[in-house]
PDB file of N, CA and C in Angstrom:
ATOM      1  N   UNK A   1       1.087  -5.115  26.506  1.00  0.00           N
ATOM      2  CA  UNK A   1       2.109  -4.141  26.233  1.00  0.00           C
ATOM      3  C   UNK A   1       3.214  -4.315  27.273  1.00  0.00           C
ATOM      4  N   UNK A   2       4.704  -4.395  26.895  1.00  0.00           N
ATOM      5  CA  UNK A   2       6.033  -4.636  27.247  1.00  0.00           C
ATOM      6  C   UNK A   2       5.773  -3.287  28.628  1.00  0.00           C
ATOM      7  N   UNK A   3       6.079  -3.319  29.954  1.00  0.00           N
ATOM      8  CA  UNK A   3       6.382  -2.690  30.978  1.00  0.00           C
ATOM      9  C   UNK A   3       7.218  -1.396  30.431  1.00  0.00           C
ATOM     10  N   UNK A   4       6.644  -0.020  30.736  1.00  0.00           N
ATOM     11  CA  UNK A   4       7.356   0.899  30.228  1.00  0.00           C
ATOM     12  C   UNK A   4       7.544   1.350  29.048  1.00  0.00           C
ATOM     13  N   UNK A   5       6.914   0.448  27.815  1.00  0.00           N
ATOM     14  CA  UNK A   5       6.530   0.712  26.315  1.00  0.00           C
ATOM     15  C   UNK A   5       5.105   1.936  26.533  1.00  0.00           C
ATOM     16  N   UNK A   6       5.326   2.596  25.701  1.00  0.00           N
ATOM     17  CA  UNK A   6       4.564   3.786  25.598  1.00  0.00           C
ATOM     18  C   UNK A   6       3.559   3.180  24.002  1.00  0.00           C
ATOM     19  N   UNK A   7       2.766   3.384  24.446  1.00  0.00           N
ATOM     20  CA  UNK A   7       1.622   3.449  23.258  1.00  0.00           C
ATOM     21  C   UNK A   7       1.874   4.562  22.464  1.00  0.00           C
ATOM     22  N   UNK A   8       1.958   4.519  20.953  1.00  0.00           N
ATOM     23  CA  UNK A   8       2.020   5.469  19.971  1.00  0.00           C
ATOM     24  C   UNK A   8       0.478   6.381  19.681  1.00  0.00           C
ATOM     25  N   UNK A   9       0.611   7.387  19.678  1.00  0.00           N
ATOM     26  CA  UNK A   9      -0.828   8.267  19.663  1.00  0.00           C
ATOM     27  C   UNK A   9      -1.040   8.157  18.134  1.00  0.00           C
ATOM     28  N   UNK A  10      -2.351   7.698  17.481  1.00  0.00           N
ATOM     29  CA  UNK A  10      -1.826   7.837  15.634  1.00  0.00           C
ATOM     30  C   UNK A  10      -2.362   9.528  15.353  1.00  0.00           C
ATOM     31  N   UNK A  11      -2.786  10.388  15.908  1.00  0.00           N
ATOM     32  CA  UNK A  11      -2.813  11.534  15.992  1.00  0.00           C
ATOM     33  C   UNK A  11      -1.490  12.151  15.588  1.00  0.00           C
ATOM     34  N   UNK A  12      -1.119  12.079  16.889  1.00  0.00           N
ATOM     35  CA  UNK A  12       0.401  12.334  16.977  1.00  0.00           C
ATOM     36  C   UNK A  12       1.566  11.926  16.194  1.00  0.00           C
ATOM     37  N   UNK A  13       1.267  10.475  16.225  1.00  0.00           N
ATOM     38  CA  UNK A  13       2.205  10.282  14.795  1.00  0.00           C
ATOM     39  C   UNK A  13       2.045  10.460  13.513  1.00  0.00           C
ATOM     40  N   UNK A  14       0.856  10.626  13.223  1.00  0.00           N
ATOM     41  CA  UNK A  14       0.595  11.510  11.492  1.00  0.00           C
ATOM     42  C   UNK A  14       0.927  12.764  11.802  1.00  0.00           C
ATOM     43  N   UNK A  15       1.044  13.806  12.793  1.00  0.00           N
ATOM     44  CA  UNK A  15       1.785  14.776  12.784  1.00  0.00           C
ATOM     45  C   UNK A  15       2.604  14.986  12.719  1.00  0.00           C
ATOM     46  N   UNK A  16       3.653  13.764  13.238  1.00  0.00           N
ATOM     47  CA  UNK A  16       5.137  14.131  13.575  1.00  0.00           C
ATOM     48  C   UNK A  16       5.511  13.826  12.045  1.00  0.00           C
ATOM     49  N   UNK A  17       4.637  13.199  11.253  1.00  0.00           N
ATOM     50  CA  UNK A  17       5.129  12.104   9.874  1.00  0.00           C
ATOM     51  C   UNK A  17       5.420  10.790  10.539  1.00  0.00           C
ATOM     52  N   UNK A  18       5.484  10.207  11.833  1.00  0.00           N
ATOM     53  CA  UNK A  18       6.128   8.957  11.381  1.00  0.00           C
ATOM     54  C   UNK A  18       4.705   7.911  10.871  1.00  0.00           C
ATOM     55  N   UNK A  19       3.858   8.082  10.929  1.00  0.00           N
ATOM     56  CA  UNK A  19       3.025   7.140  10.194  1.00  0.00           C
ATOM     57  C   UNK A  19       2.162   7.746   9.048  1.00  0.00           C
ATOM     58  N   UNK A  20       1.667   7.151   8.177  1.00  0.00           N
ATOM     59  CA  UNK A  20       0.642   7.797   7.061  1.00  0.00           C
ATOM     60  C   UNK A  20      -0.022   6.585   6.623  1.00  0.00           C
ATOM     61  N   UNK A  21      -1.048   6.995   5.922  1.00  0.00           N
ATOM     62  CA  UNK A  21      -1.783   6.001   5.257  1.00  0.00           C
ATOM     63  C   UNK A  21      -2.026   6.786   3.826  1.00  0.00           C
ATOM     64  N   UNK A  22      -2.143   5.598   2.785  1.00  0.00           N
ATOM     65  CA  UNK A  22      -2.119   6.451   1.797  1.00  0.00           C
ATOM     66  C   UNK A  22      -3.384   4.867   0.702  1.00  0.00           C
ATOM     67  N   UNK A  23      -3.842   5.478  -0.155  1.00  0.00           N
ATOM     68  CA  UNK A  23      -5.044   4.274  -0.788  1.00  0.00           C
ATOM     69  C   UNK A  23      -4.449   4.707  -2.532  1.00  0.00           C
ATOM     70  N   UNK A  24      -4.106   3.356  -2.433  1.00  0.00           N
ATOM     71  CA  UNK A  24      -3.767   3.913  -4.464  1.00  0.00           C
ATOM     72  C   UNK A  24      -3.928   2.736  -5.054  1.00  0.00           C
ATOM     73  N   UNK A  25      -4.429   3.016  -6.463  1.00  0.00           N
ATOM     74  CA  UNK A  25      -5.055   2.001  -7.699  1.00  0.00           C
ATOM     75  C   UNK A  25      -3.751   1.673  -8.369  1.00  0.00           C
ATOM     76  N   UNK A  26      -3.716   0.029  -8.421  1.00  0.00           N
ATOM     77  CA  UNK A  26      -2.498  -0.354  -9.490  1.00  0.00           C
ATOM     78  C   UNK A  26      -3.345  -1.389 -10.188  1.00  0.00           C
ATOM     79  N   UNK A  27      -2.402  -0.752 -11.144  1.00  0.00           N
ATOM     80  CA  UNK A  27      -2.874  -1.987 -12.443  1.00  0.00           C
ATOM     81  C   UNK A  27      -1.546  -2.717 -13.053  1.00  0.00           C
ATOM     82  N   UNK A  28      -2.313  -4.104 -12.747  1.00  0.00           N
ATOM     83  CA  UNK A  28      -0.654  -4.971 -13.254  1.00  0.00           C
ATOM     84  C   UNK A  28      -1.204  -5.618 -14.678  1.00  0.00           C
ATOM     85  N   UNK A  29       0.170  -4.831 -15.352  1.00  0.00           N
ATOM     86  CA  UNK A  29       0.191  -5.514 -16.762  1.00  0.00           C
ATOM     87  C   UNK A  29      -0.053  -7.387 -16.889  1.00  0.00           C
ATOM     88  N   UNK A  30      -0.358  -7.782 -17.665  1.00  0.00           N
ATOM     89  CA  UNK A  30      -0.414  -9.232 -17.823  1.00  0.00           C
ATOM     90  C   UNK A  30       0.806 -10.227 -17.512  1.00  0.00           C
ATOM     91  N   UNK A  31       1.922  -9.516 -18.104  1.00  0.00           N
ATOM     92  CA  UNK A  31       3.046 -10.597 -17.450  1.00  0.00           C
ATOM     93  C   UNK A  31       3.175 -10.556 -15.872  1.00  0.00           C
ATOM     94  N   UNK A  32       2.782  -9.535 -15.096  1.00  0.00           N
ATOM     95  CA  UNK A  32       2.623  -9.398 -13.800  1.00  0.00           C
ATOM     96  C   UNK A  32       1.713 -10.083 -12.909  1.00  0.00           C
ATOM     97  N   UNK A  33       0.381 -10.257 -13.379  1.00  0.00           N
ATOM     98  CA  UNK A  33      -0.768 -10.536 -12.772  1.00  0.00           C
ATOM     99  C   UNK A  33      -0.713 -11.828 -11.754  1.00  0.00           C
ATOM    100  N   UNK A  34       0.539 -12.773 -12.271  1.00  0.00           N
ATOM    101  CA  UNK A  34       0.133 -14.026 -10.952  1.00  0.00           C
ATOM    102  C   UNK A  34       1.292 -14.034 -10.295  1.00  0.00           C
ATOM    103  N   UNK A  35       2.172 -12.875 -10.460  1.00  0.00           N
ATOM    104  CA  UNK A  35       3.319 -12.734  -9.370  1.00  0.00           C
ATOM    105  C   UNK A  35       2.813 -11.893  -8.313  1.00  0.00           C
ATOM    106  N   UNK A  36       3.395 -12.820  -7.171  1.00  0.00           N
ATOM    107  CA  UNK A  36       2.786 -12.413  -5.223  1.00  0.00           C
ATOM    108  C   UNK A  36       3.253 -11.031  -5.219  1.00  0.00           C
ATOM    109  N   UNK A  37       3.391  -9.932  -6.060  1.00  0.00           N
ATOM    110  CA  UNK A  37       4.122  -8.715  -6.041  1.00  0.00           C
ATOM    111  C   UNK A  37       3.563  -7.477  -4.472  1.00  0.00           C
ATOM    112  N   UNK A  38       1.841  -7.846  -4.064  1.00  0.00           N
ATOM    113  CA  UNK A  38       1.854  -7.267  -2.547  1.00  0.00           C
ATOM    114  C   UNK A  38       2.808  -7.844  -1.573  1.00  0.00           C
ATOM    115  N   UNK A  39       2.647  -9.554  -1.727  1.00  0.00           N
ATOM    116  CA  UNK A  39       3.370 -10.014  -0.843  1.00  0.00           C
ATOM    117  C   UNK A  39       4.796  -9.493  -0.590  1.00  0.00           C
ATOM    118  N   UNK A  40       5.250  -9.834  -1.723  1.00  0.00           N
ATOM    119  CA  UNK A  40       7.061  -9.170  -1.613  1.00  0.00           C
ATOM    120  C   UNK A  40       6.956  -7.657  -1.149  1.00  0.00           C
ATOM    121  N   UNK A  41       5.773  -6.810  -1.340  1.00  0.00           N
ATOM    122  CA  UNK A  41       5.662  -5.836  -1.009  1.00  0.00           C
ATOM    123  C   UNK A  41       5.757  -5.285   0.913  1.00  0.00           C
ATOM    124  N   UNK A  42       5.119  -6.250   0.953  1.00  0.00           N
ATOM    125  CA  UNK A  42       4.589  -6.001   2.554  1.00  0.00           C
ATOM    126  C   UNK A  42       6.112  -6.961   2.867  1.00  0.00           C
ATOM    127  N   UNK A  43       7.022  -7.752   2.417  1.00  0.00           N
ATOM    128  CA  UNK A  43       8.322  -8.350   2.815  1.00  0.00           C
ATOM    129  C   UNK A  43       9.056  -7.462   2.441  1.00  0.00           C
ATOM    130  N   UNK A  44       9.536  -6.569   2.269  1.00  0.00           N
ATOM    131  CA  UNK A  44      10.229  -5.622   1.554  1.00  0.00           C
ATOM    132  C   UNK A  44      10.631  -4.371   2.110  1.00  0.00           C
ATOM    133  N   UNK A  45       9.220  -3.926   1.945  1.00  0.00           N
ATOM    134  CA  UNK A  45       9.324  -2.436   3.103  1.00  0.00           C
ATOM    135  C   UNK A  45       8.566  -2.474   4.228  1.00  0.00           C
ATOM    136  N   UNK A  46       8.823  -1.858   5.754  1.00  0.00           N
ATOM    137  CA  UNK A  46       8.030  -1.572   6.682  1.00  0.00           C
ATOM    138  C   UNK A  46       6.662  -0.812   6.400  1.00  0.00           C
ATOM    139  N   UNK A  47       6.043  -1.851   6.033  1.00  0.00           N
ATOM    140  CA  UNK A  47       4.619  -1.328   5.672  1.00  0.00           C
ATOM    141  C   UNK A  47       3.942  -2.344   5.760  1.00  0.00           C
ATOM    142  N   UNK A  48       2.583  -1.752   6.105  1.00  0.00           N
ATOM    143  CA  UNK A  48       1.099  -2.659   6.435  1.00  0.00           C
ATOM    144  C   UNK A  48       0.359  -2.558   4.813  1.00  0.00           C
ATOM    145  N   UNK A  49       0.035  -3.446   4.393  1.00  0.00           N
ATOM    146  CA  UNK A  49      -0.670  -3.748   3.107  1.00  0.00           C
ATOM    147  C   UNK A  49      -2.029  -3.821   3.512  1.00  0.00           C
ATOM    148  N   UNK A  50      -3.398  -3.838   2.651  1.00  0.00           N
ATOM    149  CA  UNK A  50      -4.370  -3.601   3.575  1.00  0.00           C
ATOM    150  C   UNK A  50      -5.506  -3.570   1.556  1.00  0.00           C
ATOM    151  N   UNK A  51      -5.546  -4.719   1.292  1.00  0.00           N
ATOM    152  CA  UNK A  51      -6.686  -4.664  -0.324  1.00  0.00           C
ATOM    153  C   UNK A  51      -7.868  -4.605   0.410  1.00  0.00           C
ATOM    154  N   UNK A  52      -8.408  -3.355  -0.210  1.00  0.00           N
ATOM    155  CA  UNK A  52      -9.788  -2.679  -0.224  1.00  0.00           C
ATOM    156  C   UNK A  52     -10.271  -3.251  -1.153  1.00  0.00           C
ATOM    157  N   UNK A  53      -9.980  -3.912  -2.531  1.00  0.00           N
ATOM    158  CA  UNK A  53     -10.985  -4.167  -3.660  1.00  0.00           C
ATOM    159  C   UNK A  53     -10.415  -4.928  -4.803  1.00  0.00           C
ATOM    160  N   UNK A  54     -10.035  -5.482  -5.443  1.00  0.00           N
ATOM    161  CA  UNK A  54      -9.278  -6.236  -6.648  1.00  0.00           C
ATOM    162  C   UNK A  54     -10.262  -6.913  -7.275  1.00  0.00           C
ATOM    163  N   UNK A  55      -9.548  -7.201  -8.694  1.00  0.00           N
ATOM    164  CA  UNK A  55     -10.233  -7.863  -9.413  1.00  0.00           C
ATOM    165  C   UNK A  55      -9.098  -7.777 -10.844  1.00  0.00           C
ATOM    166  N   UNK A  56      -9.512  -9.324 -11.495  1.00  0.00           N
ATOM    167  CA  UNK A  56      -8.261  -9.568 -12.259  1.00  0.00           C
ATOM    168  C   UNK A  56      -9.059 -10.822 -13.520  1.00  0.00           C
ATOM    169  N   UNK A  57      -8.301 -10.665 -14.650  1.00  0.00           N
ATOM    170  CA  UNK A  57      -8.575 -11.258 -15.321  1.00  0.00           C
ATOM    171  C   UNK A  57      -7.473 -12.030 -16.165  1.00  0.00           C
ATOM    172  N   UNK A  58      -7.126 -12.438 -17.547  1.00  0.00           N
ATOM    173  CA  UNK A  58      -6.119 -13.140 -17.773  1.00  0.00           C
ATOM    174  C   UNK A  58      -5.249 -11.725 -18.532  1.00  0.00           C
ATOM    175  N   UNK A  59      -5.657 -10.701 -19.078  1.00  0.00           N
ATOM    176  CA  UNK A  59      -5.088  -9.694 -19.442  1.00  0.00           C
ATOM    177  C   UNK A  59      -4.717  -8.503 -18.317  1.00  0.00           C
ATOM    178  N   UNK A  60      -5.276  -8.360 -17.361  1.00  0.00           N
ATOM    179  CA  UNK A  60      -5.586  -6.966 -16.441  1.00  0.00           C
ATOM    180  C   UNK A  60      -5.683  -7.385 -14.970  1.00  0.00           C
ATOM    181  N   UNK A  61      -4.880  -6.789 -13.811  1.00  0.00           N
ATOM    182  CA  UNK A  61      -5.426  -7.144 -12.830  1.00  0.00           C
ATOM    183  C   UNK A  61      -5.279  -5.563 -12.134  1.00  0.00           C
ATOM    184  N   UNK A  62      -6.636  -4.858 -11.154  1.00  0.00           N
ATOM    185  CA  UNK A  62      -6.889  -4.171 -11.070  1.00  0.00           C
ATOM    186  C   UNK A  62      -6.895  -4.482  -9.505  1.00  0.00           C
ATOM    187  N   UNK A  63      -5.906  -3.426  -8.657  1.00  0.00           N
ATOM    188  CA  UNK A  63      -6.552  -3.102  -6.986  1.00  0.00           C
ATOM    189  C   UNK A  63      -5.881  -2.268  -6.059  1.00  0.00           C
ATOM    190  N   UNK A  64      -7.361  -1.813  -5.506  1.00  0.00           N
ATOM    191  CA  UNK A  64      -7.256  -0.648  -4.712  1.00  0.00           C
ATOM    192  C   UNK A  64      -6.218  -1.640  -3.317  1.00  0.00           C
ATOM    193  N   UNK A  65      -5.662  -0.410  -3.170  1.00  0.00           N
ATOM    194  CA  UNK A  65      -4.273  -1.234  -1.626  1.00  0.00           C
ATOM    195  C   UNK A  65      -4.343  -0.130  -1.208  1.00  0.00           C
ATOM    196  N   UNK A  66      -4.422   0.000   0.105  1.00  0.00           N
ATOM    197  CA  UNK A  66      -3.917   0.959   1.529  1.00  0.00           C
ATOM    198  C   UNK A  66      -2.760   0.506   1.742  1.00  0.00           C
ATOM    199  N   UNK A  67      -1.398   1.486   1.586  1.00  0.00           N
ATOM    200  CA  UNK A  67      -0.431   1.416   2.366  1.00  0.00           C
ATOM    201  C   UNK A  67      -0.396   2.204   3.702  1.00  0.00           C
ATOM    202  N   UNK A  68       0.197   1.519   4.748  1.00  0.00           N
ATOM    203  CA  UNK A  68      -0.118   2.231   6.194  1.00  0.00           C
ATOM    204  C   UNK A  68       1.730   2.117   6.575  1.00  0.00           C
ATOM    205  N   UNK A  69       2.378   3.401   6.948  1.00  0.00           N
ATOM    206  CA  UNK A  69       3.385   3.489   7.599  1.00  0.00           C
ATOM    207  C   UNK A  69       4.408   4.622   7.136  1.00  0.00           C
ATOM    208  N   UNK A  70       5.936   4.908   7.255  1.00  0.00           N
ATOM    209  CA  UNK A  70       7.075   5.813   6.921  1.00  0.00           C
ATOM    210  C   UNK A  70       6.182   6.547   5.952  1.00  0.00           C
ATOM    211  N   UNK A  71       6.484   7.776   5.485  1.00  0.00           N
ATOM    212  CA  UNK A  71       5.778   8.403   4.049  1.00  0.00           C
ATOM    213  C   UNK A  71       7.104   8.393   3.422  1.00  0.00           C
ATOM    214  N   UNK A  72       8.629   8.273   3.808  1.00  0.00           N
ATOM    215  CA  UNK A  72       9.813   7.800   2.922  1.00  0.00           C
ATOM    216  C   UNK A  72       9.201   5.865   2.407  1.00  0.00           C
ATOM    217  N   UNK A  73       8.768   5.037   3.515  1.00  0.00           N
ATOM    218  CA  UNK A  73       8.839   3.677   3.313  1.00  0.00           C
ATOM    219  C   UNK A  73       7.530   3.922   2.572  1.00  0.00           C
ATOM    220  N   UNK A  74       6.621   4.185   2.215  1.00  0.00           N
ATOM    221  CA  UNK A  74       5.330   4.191   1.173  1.00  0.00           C
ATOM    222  C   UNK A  74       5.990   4.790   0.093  1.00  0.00           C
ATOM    223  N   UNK A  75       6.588   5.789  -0.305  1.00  0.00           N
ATOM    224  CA  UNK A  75       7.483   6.323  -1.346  1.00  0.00           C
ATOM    225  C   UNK A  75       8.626   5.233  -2.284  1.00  0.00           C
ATOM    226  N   UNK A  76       9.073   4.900  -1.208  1.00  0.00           N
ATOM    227  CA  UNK A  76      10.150   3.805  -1.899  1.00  0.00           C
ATOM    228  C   UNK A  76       9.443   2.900  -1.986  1.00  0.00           C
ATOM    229  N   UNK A  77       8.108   1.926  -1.501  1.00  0.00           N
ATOM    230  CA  UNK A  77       7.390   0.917  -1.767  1.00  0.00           C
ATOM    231  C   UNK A  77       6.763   0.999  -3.655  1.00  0.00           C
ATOM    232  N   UNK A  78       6.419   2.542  -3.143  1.00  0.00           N
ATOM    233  CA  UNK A  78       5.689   3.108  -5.087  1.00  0.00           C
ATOM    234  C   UNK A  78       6.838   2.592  -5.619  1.00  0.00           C
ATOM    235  N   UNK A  79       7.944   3.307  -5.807  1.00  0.00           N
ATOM    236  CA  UNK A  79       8.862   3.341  -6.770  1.00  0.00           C
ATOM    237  C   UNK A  79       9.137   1.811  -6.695  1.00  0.00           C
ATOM    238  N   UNK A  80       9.141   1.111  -6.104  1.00  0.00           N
ATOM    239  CA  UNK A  80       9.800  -0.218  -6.431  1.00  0.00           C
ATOM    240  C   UNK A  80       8.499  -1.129  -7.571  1.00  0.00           C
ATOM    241  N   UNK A  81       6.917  -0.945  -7.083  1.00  0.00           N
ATOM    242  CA  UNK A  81       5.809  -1.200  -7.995  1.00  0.00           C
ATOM    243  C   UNK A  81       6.294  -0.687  -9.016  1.00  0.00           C
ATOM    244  N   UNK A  82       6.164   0.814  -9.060  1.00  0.00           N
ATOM    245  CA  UNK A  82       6.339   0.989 -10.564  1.00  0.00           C
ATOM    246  C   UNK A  82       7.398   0.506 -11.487  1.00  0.00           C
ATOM    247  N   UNK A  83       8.470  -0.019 -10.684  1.00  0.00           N
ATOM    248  CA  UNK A  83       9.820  -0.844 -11.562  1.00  0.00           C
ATOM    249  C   UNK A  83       9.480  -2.138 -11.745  1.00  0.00           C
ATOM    250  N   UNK A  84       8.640  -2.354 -11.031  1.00  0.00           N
ATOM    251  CA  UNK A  84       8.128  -4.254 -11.529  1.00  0.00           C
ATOM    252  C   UNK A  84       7.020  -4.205 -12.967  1.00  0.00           C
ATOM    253  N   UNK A  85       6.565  -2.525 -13.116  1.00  0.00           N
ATOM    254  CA  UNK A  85       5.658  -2.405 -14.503  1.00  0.00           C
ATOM    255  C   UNK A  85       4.090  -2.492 -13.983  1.00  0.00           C
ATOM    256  N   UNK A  86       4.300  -2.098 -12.523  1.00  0.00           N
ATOM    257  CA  UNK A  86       2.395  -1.904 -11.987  1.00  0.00           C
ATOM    258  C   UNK A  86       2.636  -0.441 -12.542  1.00  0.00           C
ATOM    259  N   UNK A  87       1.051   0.239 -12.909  1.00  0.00           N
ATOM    260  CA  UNK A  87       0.911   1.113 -12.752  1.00  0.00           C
ATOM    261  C   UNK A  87       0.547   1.538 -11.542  1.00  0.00           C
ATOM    262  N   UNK A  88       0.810   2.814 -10.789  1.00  0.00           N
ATOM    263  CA  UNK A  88      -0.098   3.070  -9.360  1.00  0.00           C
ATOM    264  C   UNK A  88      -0.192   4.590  -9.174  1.00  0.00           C
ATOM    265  N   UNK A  89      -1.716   4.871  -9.205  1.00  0.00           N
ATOM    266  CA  UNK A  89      -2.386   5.868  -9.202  1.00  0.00           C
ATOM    267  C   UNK A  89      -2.799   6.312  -7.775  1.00  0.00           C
ATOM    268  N   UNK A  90      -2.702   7.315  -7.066  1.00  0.00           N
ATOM    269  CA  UNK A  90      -3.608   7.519  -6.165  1.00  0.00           C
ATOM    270  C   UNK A  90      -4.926   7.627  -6.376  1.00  0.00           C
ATOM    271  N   UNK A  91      -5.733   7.143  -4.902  1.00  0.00           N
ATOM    272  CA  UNK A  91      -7.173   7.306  -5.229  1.00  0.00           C
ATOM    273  C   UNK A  91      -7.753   8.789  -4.186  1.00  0.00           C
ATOM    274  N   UNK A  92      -8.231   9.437  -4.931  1.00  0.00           N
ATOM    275  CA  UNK A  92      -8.149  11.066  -4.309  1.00  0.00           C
ATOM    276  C   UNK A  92      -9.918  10.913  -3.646  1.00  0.00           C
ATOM    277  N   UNK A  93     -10.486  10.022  -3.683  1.00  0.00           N
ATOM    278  CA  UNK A  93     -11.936  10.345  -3.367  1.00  0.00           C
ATOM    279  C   UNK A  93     -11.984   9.350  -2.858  1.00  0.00           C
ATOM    280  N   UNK A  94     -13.193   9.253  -1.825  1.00  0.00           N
ATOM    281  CA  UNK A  94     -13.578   8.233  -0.660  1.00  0.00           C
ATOM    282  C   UNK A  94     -14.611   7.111  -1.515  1.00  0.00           C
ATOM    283  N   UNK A  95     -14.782   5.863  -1.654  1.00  0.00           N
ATOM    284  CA  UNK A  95     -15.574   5.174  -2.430  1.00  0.00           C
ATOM    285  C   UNK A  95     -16.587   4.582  -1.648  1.00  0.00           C
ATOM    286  N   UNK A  96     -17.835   4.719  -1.505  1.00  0.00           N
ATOM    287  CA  UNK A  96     -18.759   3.974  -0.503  1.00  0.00           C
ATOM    288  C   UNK A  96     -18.064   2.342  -0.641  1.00  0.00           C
ATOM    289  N   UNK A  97     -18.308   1.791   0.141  1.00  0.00           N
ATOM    290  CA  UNK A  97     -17.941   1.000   0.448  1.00  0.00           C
ATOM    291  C   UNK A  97     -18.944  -0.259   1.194  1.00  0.00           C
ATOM    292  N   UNK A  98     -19.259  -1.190   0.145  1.00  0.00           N
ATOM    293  CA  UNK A  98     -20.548  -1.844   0.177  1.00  0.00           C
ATOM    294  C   UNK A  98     -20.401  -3.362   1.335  1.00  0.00           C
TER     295      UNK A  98
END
């Protein structure tokens, strides 16, 4: 750590809002499925990308993503998915995790 850089508390910063984490299900239509669309994602907006689970076939591609950062920059990250034709759902319940 840079001399005089202060470590961010993530306590503290999910309080203040400047960081969040948020876990939501997209489903990319078929013309979507082999475009890098996380990648451009995580190039795009100040945000940490983070696949918990996927799975894809030649019709459907299905996956859980953690976005980590701004709750404006996770907001505008959704809205830009949903204009490329992902669907994206939040996931409201904790999934064991094998």
């Amino acid at each position: 750590m840079a001399r005089g850089a202060k470590k961010l508390n993530v306590a503290t910063a999910k309080a203040s809002g400047v960081q969040e984490q948020t876990r939501l299900c997209l489903t990319f239509p078929p013309a979507q499925i082999k475009e890098p669309l996380i990648w451009k994602l995580g190039q795009k907006f100040p945000i940490v990308t983070n696949i918990r689970q996927a799975t894809s076939t030649d019709v459907i591609g299905i996956v859980t993503l953690e976005l980590d950062g701004k709750r404006s920059d996770i907001k505008a990250a959704i809205k830009w998915l949903e204009k490329q034709g992902v669907s994206v759902q939040p996931v409201e319940i904790n999934v064991i995790e094998s």
